[in-house]
N, C-alpha and C. Protein backbone atom coordinates (compact mmCIF):
# COMPACT_ATOMS: atom_id res chain seq x y z
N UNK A 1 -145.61 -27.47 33.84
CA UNK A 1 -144.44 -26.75 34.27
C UNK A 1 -144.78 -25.37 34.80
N UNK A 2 -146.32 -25.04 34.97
CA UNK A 2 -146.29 -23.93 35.45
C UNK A 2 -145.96 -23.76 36.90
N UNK A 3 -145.52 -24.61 37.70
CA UNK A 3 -144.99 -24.42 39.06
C UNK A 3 -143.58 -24.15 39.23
N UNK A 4 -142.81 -24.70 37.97
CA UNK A 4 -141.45 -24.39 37.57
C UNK A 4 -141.15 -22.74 37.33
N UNK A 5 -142.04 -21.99 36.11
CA UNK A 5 -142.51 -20.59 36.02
C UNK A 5 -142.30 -19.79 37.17
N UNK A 6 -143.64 -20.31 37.69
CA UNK A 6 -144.01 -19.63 39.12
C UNK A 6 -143.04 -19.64 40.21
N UNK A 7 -142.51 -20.47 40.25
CA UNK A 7 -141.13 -20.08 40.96
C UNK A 7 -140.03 -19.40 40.90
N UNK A 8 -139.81 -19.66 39.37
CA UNK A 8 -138.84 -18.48 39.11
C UNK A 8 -139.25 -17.43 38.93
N UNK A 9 -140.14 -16.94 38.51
CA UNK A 9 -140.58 -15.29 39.03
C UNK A 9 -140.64 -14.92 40.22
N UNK A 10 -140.70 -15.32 40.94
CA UNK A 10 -140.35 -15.63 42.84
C UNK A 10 -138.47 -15.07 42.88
N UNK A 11 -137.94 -15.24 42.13
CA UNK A 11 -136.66 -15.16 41.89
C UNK A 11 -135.86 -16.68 42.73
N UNK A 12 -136.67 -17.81 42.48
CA UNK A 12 -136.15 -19.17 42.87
C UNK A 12 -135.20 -20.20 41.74
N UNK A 13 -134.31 -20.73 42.39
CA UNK A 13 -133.85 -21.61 41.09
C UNK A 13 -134.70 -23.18 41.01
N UNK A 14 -135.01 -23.57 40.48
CA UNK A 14 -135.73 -24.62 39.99
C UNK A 14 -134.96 -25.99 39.57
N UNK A 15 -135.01 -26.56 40.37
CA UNK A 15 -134.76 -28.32 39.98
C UNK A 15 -135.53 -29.29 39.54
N UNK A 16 -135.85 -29.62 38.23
CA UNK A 16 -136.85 -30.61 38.30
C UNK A 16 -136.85 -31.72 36.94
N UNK A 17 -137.72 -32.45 36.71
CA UNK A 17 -137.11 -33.48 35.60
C UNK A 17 -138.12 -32.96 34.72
N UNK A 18 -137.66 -32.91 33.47
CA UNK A 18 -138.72 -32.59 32.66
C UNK A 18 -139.17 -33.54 31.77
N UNK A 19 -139.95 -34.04 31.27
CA UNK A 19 -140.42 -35.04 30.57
C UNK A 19 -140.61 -34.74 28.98
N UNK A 20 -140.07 -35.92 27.82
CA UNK A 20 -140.40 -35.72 26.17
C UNK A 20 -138.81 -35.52 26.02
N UNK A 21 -138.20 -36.22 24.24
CA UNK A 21 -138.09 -36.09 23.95
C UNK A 21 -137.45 -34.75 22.90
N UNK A 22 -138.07 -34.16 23.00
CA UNK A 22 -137.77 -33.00 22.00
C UNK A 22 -136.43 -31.77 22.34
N UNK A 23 -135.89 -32.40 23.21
CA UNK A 23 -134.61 -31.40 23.85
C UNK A 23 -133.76 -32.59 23.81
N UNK A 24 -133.74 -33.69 23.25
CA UNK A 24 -132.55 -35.00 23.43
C UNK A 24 -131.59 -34.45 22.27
N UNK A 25 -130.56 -34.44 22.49
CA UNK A 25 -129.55 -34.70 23.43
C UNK A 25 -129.09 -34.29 24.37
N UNK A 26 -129.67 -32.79 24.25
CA UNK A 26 -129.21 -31.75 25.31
C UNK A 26 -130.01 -31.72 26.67
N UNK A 27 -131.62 -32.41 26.47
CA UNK A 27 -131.90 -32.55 27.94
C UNK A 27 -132.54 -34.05 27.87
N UNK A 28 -131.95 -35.21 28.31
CA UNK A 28 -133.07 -36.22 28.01
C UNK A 28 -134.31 -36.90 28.69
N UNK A 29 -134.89 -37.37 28.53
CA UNK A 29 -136.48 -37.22 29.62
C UNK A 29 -136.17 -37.70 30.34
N UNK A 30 -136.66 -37.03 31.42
CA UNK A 30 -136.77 -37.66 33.08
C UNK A 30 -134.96 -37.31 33.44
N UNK A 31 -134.39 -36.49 33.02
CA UNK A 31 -133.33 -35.94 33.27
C UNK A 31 -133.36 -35.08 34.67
N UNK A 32 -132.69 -34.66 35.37
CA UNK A 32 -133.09 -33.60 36.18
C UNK A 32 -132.02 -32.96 35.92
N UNK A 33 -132.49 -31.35 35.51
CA UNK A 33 -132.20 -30.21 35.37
C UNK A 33 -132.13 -29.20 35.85
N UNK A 34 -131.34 -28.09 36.76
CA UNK A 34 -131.55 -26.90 37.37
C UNK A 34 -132.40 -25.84 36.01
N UNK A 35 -133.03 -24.87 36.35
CA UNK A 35 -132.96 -23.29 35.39
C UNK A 35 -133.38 -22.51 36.75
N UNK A 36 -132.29 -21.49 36.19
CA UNK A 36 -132.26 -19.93 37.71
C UNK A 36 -133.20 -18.73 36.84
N UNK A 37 -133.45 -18.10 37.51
CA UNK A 37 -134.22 -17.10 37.08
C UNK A 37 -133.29 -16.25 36.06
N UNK A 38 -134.07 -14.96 35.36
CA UNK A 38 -133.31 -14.56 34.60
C UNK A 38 -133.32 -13.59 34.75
N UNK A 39 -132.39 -12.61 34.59
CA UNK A 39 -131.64 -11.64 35.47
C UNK A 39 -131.48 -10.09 34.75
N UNK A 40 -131.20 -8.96 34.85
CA UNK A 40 -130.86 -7.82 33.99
C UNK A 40 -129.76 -8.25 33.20
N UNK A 41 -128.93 -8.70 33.71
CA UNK A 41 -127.29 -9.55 33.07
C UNK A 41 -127.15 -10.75 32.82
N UNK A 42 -128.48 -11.46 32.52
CA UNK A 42 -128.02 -12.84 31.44
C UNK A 42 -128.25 -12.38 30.38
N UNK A 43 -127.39 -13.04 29.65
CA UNK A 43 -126.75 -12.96 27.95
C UNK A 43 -127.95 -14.24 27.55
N UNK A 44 -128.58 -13.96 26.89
CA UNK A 44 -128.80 -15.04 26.00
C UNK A 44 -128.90 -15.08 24.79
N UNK A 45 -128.08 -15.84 24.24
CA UNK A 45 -128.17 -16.25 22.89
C UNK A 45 -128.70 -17.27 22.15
N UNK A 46 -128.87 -17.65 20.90
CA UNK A 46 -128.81 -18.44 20.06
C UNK A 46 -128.47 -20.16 20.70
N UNK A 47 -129.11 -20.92 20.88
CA UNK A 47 -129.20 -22.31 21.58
C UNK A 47 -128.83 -22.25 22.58
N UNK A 48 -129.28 -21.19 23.49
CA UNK A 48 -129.79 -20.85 25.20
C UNK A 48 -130.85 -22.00 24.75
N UNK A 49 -130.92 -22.85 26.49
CA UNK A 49 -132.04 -23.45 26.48
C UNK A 49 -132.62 -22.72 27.79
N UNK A 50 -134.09 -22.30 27.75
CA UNK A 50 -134.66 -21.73 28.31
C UNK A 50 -136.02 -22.36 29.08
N UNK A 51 -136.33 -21.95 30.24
CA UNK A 51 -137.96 -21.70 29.97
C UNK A 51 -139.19 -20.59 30.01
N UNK A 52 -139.69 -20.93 28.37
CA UNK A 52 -140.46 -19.67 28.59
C UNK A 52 -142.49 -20.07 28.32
N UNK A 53 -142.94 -19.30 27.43
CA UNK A 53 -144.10 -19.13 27.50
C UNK A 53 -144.19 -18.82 26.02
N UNK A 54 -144.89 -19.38 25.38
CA UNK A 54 -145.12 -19.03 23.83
C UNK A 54 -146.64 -19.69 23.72
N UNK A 55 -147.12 -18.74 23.26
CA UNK A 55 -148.94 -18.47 22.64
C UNK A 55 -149.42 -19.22 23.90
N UNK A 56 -149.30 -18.83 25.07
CA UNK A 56 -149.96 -19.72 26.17
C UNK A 56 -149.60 -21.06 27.00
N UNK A 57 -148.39 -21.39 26.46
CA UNK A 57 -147.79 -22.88 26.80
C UNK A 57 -146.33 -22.82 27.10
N UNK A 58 -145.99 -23.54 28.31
CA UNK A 58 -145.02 -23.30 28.81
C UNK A 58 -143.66 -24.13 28.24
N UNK A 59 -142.39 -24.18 28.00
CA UNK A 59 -141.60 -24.78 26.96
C UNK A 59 -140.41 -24.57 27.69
N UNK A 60 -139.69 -25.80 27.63
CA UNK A 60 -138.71 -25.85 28.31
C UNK A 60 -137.53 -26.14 26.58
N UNK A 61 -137.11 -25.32 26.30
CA UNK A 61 -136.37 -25.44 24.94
C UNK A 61 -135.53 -24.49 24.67
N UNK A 62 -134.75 -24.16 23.34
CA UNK A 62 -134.41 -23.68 22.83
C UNK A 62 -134.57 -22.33 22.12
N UNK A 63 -133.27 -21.31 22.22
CA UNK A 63 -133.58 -20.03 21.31
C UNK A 63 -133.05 -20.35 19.80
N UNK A 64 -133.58 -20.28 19.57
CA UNK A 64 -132.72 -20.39 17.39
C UNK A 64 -132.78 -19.11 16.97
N UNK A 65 -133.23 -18.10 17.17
CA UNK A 65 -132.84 -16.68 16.96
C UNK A 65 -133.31 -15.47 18.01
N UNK A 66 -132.59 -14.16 18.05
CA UNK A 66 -132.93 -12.74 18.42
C UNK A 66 -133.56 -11.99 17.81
N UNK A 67 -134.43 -11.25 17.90
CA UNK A 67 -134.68 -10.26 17.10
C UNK A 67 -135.40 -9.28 17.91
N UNK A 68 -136.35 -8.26 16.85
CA UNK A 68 -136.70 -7.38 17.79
C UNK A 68 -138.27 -7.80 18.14
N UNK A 69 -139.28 -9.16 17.60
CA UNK A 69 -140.14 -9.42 18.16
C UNK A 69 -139.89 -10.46 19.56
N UNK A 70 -138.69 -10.64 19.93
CA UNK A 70 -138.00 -11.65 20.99
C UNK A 70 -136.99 -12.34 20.97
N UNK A 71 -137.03 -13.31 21.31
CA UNK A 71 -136.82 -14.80 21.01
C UNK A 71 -137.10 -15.31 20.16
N UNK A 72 -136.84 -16.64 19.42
CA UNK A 72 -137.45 -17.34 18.91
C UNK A 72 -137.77 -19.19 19.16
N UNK A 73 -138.12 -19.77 19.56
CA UNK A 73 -138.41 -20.63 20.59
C UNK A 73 -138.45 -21.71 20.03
N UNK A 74 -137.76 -23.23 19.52
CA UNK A 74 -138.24 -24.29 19.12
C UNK A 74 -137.05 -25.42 20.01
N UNK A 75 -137.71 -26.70 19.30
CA UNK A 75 -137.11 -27.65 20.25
C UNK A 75 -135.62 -27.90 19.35
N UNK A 76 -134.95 -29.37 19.60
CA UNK A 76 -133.59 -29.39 19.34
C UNK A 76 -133.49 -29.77 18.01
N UNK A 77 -134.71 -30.29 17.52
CA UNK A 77 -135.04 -30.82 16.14
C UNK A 77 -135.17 -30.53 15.19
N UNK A 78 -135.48 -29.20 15.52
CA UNK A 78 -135.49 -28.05 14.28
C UNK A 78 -137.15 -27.42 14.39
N UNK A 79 -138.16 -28.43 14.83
CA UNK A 79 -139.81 -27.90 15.40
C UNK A 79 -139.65 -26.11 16.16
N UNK A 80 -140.40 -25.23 15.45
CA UNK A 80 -140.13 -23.84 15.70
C UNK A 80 -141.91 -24.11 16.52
N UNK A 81 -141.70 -23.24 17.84
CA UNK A 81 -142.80 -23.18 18.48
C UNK A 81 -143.46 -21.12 18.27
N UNK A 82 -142.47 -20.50 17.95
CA UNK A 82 -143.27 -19.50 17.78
C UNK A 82 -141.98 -18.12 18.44
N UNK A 83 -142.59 -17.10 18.29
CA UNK A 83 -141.45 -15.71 19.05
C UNK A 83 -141.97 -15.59 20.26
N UNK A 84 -141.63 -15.02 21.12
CA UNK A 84 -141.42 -14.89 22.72
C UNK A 84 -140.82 -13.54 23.47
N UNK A 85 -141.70 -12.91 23.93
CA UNK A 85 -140.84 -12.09 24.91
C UNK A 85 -141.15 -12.51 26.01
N UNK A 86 -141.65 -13.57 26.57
CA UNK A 86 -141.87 -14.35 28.40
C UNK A 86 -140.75 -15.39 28.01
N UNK A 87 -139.51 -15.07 29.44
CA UNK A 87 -138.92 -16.13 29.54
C UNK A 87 -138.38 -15.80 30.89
N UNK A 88 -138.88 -17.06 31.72
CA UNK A 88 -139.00 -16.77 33.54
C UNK A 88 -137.25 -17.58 33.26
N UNK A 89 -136.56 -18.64 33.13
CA UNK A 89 -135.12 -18.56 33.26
C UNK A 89 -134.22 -19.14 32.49
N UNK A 90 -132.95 -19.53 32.64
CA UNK A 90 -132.11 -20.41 32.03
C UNK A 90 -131.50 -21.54 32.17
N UNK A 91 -131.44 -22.95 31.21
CA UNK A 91 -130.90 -23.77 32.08
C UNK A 91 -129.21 -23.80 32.78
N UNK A 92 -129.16 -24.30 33.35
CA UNK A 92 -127.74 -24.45 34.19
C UNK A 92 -127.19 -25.77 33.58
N UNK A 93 -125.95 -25.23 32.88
CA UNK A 93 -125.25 -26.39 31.83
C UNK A 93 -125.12 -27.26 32.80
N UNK A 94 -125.22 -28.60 32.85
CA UNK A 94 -124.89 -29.51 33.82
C UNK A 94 -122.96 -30.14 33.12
N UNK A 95 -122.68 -30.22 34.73
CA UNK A 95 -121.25 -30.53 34.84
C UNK A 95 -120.85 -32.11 34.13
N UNK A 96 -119.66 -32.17 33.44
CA UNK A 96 -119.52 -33.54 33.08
C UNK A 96 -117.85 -33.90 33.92
C-alpha cells in the first residue's frame, strides 16, 4: 500500500481494493474503497478508519484511541498494532 501513501501525500484521493480480513465488516477484502488525504480540518476520532504507518508498516485500519503519543491504531477485532503520529488519509464512508 505504499503507492496508496504516496499518493496521498501528493494531496491525491485514492481508490483501491484492499486485501485481508481484519477490517470485516467495515471494509471487506477486495472491497474497493476511496481514502482522501488528510487535511488541517479533519476531525478524527475514535473508529476513524484510516491509513497510516505504524513501526514501519503501512495499515489500512482503525483509531481505538487519542492521546498525546497519537493515534492508536488496530484492526476491527480488537488486534492493537501500536501509536501513530503518520497518517497520510481517511476512509470515505461508502454510500448505502
Amino acid at each position: 500500500m505504499k503507492w496508496v501513501a504516496e499518493k496521498l501525500v501528493r494531496g491525491e484521493a485514492v481508490t483501491f481494493r484492499p486485501r485481508g480480513r481484519s477490517m470485516e465488516p467495515v471494509v471487506h477484502d477486495g472491497e474497493e474503497v476511496t481514502v482522501v488525504p488528510i487535511t488541517p480540518s479533519t476531525a478524527l476520532v475514535p473508529g476513524s478508519v484510516v491509513l497510516c504507518r505504524v513501526r514501519g508498516r503501512i495499515y489500512l485500519h482503525e483509531i481505538h484511541a487519542l492521546g498525546p503519543r497519537g493515534a492508536l491504531i488496530g484492526n476491527h477485532h480488537g488486534h492493537i498494532n501500536g501509536w501513530t503520529t503518520t497518517i497520510f488519509g481517511v476512509l470515505v464512508p461508502r454510500r448505502r
